[in-house]
N, C-alpha and C. Protein backbone atom coordinates (compact mmCIF):
# COMPACT_ATOMS: atom_id res chain seq x y z
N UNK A 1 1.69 4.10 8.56
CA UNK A 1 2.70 4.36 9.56
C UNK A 1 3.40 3.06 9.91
N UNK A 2 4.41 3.16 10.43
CA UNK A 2 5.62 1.62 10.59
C UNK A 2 5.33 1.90 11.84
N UNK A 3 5.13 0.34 12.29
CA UNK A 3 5.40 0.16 14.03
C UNK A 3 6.32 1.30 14.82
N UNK A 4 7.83 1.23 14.05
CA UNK A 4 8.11 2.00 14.82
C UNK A 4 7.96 3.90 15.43
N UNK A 5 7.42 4.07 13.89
CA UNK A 5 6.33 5.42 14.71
C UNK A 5 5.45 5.32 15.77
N UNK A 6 4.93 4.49 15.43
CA UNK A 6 3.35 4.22 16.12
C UNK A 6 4.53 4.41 17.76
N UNK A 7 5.11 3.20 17.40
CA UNK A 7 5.51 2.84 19.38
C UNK A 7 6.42 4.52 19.99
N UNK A 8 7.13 5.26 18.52
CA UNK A 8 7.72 6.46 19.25
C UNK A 8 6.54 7.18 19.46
N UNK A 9 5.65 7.66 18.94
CA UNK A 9 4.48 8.73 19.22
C UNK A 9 3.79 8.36 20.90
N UNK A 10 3.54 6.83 20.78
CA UNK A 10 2.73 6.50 22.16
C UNK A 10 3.92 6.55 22.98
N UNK A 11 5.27 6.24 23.28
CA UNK A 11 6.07 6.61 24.31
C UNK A 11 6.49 8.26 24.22
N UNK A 12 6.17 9.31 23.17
CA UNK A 12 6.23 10.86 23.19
C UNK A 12 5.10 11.24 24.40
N UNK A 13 4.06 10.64 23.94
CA UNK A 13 2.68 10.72 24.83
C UNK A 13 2.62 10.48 25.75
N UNK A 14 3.58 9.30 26.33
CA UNK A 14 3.57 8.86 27.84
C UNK A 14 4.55 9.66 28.46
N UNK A 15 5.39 10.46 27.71
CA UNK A 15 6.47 10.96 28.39
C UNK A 15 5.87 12.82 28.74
N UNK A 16 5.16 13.09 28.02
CA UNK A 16 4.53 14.49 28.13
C UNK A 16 3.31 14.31 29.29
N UNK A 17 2.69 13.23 29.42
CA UNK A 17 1.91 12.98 30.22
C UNK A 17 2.63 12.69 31.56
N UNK A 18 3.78 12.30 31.85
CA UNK A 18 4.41 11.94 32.65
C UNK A 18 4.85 13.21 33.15
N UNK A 19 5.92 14.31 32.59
CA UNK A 19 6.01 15.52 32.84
C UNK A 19 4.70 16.19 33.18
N UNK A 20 3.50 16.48 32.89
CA UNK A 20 2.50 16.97 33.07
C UNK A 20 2.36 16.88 34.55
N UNK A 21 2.27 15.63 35.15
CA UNK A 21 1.79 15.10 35.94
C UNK A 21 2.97 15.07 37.59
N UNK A 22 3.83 15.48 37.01
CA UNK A 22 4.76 15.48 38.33
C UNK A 22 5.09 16.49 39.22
N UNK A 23 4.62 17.76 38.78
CA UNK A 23 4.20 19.17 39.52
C UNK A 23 2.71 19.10 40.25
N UNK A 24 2.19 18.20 39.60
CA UNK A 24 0.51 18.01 40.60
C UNK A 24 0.47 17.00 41.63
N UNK A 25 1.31 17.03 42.48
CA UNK A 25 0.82 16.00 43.88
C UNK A 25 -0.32 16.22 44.27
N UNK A 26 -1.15 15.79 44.41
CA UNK A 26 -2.47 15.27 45.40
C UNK A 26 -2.21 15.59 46.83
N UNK A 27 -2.59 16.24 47.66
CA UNK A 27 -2.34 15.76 49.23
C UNK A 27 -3.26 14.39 49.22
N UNK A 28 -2.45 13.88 50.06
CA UNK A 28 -2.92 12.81 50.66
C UNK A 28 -4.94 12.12 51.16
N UNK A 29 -5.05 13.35 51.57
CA UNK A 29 -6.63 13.17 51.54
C UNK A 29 -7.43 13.89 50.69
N UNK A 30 -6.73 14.52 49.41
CA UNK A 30 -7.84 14.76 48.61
C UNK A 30 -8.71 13.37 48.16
N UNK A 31 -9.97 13.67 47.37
CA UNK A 31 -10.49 13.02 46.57
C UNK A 31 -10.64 13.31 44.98
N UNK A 32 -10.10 12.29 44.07
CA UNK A 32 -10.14 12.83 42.87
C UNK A 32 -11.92 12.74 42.25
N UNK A 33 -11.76 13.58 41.97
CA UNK A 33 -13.13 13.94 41.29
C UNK A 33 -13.43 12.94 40.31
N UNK A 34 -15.10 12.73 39.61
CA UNK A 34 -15.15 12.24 38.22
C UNK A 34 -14.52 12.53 36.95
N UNK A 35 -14.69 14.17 37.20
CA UNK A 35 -14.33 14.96 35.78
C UNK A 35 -12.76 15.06 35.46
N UNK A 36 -12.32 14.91 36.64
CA UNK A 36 -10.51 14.77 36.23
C UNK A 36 -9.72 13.61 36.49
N UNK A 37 -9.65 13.13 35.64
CA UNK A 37 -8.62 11.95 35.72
C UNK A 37 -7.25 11.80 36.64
N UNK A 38 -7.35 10.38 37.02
CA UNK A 38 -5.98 10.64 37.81
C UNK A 38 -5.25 10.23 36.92
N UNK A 39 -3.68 10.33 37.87
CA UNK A 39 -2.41 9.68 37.20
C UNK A 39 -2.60 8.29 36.38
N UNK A 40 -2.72 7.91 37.57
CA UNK A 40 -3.05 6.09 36.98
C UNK A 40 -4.30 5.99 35.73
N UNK A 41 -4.89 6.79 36.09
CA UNK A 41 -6.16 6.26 35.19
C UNK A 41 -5.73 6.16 33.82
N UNK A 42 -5.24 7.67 33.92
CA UNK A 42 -4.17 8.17 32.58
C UNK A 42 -3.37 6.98 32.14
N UNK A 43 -2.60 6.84 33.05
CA UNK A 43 -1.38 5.73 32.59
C UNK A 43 -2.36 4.57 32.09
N UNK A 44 -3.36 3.67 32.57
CA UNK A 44 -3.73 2.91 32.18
C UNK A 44 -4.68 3.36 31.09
N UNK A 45 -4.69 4.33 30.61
CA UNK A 45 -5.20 4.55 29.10
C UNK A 45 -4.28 4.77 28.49
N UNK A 46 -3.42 4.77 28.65
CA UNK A 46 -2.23 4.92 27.71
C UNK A 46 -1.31 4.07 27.50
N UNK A 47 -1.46 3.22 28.91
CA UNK A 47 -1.49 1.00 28.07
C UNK A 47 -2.09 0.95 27.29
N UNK A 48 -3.66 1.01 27.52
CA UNK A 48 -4.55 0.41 26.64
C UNK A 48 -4.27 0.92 25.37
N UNK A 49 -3.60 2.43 25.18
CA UNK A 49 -3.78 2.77 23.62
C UNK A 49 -2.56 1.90 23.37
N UNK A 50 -1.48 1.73 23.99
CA UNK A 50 -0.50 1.65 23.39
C UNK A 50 -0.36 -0.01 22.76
N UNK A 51 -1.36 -0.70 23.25
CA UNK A 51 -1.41 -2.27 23.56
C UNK A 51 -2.48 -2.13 21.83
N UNK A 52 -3.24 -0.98 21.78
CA UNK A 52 -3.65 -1.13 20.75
C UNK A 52 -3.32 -1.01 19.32
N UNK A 53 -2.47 0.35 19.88
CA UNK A 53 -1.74 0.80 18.71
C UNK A 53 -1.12 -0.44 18.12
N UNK A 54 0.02 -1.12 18.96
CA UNK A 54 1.19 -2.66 19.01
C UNK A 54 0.10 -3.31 18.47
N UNK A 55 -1.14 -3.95 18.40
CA UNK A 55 -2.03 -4.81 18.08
C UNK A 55 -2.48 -4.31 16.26
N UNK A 56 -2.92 -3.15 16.01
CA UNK A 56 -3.30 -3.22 15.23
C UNK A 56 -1.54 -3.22 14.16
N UNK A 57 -0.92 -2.29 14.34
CA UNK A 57 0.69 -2.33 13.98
C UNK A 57 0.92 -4.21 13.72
N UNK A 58 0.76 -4.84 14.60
CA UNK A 58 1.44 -6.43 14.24
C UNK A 58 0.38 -7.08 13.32
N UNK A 59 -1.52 -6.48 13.21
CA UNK A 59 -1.87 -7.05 12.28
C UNK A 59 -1.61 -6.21 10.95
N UNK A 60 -1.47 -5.18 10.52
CA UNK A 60 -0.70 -4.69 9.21
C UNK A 60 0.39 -5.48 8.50
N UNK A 61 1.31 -4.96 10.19
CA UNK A 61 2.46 -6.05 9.23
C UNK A 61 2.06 -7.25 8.81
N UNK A 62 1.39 -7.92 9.46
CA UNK A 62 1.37 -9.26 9.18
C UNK A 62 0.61 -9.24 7.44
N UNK A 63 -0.84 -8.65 7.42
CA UNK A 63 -1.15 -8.07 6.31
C UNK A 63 0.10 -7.87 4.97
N UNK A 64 0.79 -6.77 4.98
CA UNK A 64 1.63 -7.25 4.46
C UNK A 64 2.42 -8.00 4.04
N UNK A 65 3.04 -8.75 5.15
CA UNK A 65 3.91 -9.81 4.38
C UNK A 65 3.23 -11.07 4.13
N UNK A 66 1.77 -10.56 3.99
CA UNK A 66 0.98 -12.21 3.11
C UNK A 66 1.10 -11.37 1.87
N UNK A 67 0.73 -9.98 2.06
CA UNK A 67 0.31 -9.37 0.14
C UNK A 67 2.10 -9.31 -0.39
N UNK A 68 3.04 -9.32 -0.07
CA UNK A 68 4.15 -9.56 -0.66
C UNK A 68 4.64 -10.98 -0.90
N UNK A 69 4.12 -12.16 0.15
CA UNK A 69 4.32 -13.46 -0.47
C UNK A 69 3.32 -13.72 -1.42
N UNK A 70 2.49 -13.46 -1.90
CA UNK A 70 1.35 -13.13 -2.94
C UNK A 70 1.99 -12.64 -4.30
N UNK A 71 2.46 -11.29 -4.32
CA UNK A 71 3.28 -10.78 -5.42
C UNK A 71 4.13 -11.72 -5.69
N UNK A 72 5.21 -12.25 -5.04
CA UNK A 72 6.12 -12.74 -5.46
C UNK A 72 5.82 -14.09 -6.32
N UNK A 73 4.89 -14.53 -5.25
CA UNK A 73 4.75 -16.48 -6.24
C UNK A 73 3.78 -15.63 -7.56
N UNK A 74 3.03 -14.68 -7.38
CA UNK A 74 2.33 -14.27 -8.52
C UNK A 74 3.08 -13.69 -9.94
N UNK A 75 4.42 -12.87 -9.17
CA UNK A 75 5.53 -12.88 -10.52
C UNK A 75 6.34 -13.94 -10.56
N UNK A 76 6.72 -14.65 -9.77
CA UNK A 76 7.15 -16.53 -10.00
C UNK A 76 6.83 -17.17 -10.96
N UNK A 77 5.30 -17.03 -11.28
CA UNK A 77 4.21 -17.37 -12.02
C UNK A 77 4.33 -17.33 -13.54
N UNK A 78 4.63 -15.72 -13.26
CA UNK A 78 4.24 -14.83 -14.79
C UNK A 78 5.86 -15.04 -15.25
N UNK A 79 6.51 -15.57 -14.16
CA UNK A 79 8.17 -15.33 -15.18
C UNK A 79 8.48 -16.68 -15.62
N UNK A 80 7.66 -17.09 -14.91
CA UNK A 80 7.94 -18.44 -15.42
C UNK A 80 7.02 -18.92 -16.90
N UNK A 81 5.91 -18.08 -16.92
CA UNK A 81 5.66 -19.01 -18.02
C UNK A 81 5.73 -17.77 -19.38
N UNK A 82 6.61 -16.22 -19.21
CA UNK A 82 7.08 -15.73 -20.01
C UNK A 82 8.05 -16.80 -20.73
N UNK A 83 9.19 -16.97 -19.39
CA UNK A 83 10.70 -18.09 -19.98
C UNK A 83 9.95 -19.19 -21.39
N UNK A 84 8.83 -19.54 -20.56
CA UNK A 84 8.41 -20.77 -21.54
C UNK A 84 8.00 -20.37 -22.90
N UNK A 85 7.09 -19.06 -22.89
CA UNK A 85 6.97 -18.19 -24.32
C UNK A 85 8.18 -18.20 -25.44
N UNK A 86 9.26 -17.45 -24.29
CA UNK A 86 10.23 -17.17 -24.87
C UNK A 86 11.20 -18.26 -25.46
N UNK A 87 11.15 -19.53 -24.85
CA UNK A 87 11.49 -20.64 -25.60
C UNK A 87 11.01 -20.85 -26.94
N UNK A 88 9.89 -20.91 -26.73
CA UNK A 88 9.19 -21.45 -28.21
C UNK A 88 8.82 -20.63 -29.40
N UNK A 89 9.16 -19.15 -29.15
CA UNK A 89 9.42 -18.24 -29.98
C UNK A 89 10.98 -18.09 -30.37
N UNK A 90 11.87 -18.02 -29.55
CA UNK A 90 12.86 -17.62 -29.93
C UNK A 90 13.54 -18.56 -31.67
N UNK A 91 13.13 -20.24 -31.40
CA UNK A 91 13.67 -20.33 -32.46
C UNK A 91 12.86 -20.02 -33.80
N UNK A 92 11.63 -19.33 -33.75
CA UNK A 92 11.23 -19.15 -34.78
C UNK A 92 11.58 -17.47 -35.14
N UNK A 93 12.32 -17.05 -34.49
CA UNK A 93 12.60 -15.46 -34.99
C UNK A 93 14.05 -15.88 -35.47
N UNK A 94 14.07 -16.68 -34.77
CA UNK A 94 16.11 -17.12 -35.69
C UNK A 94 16.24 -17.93 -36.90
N UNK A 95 14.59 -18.49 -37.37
CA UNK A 95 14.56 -19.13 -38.62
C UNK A 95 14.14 -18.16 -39.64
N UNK A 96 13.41 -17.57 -39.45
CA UNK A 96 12.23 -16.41 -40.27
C UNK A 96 12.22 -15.41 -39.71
N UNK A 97 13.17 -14.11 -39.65
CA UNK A 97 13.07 -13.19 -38.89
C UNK A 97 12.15 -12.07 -39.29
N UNK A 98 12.28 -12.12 -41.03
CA UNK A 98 11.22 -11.55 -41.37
C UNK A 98 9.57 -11.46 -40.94
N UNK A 99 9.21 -12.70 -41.28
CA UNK A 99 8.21 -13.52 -40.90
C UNK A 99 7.87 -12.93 -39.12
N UNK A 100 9.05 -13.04 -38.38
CA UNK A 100 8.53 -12.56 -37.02
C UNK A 100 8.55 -10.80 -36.55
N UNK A 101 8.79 -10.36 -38.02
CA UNK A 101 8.93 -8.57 -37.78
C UNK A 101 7.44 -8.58 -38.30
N UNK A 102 6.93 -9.31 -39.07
CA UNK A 102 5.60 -8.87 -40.10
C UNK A 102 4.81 -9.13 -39.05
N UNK A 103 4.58 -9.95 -37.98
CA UNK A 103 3.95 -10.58 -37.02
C UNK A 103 4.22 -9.54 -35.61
N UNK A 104 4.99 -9.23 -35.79
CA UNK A 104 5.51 -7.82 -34.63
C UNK A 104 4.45 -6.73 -34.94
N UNK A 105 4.74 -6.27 -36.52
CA UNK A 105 4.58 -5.03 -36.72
C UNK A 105 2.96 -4.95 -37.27
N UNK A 106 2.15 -6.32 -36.86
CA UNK A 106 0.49 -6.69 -37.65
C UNK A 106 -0.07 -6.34 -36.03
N UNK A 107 0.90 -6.85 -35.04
CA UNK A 107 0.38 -6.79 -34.06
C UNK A 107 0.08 -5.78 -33.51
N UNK A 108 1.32 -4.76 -33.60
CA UNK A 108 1.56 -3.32 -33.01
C UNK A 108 0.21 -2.76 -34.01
N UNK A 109 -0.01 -2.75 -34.62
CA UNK A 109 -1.18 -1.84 -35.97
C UNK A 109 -2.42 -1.88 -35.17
N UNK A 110 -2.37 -3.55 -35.02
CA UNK A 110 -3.57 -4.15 -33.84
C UNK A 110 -3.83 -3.37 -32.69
N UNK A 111 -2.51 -3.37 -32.06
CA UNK A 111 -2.92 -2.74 -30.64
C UNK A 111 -3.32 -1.24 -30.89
N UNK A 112 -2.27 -0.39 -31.80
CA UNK A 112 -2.67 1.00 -32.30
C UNK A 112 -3.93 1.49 -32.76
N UNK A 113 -4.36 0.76 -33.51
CA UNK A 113 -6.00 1.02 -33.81
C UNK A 113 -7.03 0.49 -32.54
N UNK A 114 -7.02 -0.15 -32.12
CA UNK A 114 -7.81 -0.60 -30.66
C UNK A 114 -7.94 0.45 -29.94
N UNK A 115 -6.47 0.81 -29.76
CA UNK A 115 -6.32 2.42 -28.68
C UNK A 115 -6.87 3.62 -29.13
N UNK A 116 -6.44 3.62 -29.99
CA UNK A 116 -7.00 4.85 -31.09
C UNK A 116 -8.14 4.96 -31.58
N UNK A 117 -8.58 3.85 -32.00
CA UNK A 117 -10.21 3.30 -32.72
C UNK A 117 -11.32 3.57 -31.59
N UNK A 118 -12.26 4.36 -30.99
CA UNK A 118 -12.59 4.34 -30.16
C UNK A 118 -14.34 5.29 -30.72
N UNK A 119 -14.57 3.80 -32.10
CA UNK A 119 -15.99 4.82 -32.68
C UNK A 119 -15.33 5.20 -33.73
N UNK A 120 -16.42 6.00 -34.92
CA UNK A 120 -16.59 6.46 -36.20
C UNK A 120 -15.93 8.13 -35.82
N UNK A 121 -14.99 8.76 -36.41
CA UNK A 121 -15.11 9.89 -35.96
C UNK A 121 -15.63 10.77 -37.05
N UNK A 122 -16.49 11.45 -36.94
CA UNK A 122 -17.59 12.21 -37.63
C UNK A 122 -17.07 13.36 -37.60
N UNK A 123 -16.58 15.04 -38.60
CA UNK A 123 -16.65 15.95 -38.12
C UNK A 123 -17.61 16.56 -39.22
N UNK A 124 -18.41 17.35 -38.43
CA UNK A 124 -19.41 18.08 -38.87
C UNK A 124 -18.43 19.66 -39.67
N UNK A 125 -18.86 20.00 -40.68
CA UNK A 125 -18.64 21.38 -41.03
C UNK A 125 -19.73 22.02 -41.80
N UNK A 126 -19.68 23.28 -41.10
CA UNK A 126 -20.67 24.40 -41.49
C UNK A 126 -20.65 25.08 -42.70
N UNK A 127 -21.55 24.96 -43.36
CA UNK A 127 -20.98 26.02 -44.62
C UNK A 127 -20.82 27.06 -43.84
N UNK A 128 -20.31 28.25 -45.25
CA UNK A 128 -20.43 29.60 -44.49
C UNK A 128 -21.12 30.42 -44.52
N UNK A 129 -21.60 31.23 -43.57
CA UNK A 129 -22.94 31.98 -43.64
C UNK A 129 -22.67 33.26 -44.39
């Protein structure tokens, strides 16, 4: 959820709780009981959630934008030392292009059988009865 859900849901909540609560006046010398909460009590649980909700919301984000400065220097990284690959290959596919298709296409065989190769495959057949 984005902060800004979080903060619309807890001000939906304070506002239904708020309506709830404005048809029930107290006379003056009641006493509120244990089992029912007052106004205030309410309201101050509904700081506290909302102080929590805002708390855990600012450590996410924050969470996040370390795991996205992370990605980035981490593809920074990888692009940078592709570029450098790609230097020191390129002039050898522009001298011997052959030479770098046979080396393409030894490799691809490589990776194809690896994927594919996975054990002896055995099939059993039955004579017929």
């Amino acid at each position: 959820m984005s902060e800004n859900t979080l903060e619309r849901t807890a001000r939906a909540l304070d506002e239904r709780l708020e309506t709830s609560f404005k048809g029930e006046a107290e006379p003056p010398d009641a006493q509120p009981s244990a089992a029912s909460p007052t106004p205030t009590k309410v309201r101050d649980a509904i700081g506290a959630v909302q102080d929590a909700v805002s708390g855990a919301a600012n450590s996410v984000s924050d969470a996040a934008a370390k795991v996205g400065d992370h990605a980035r220097s981490a593809y920074a990284g990888v692009n940078e030392r592709a570029q450098r690959v790609a230097e020191h290959v390129d002039p050898l596919v522009h001298d011997q292009p052959y030479v770098a298709l046979c080396v393409a296409a030894a490799a691809g065989l490589l990776v194809g059988l690896l994927i594919a190769g996975r054990g002896p495959k055995i099939v059993y057949v039955r004579p017929p009865a």
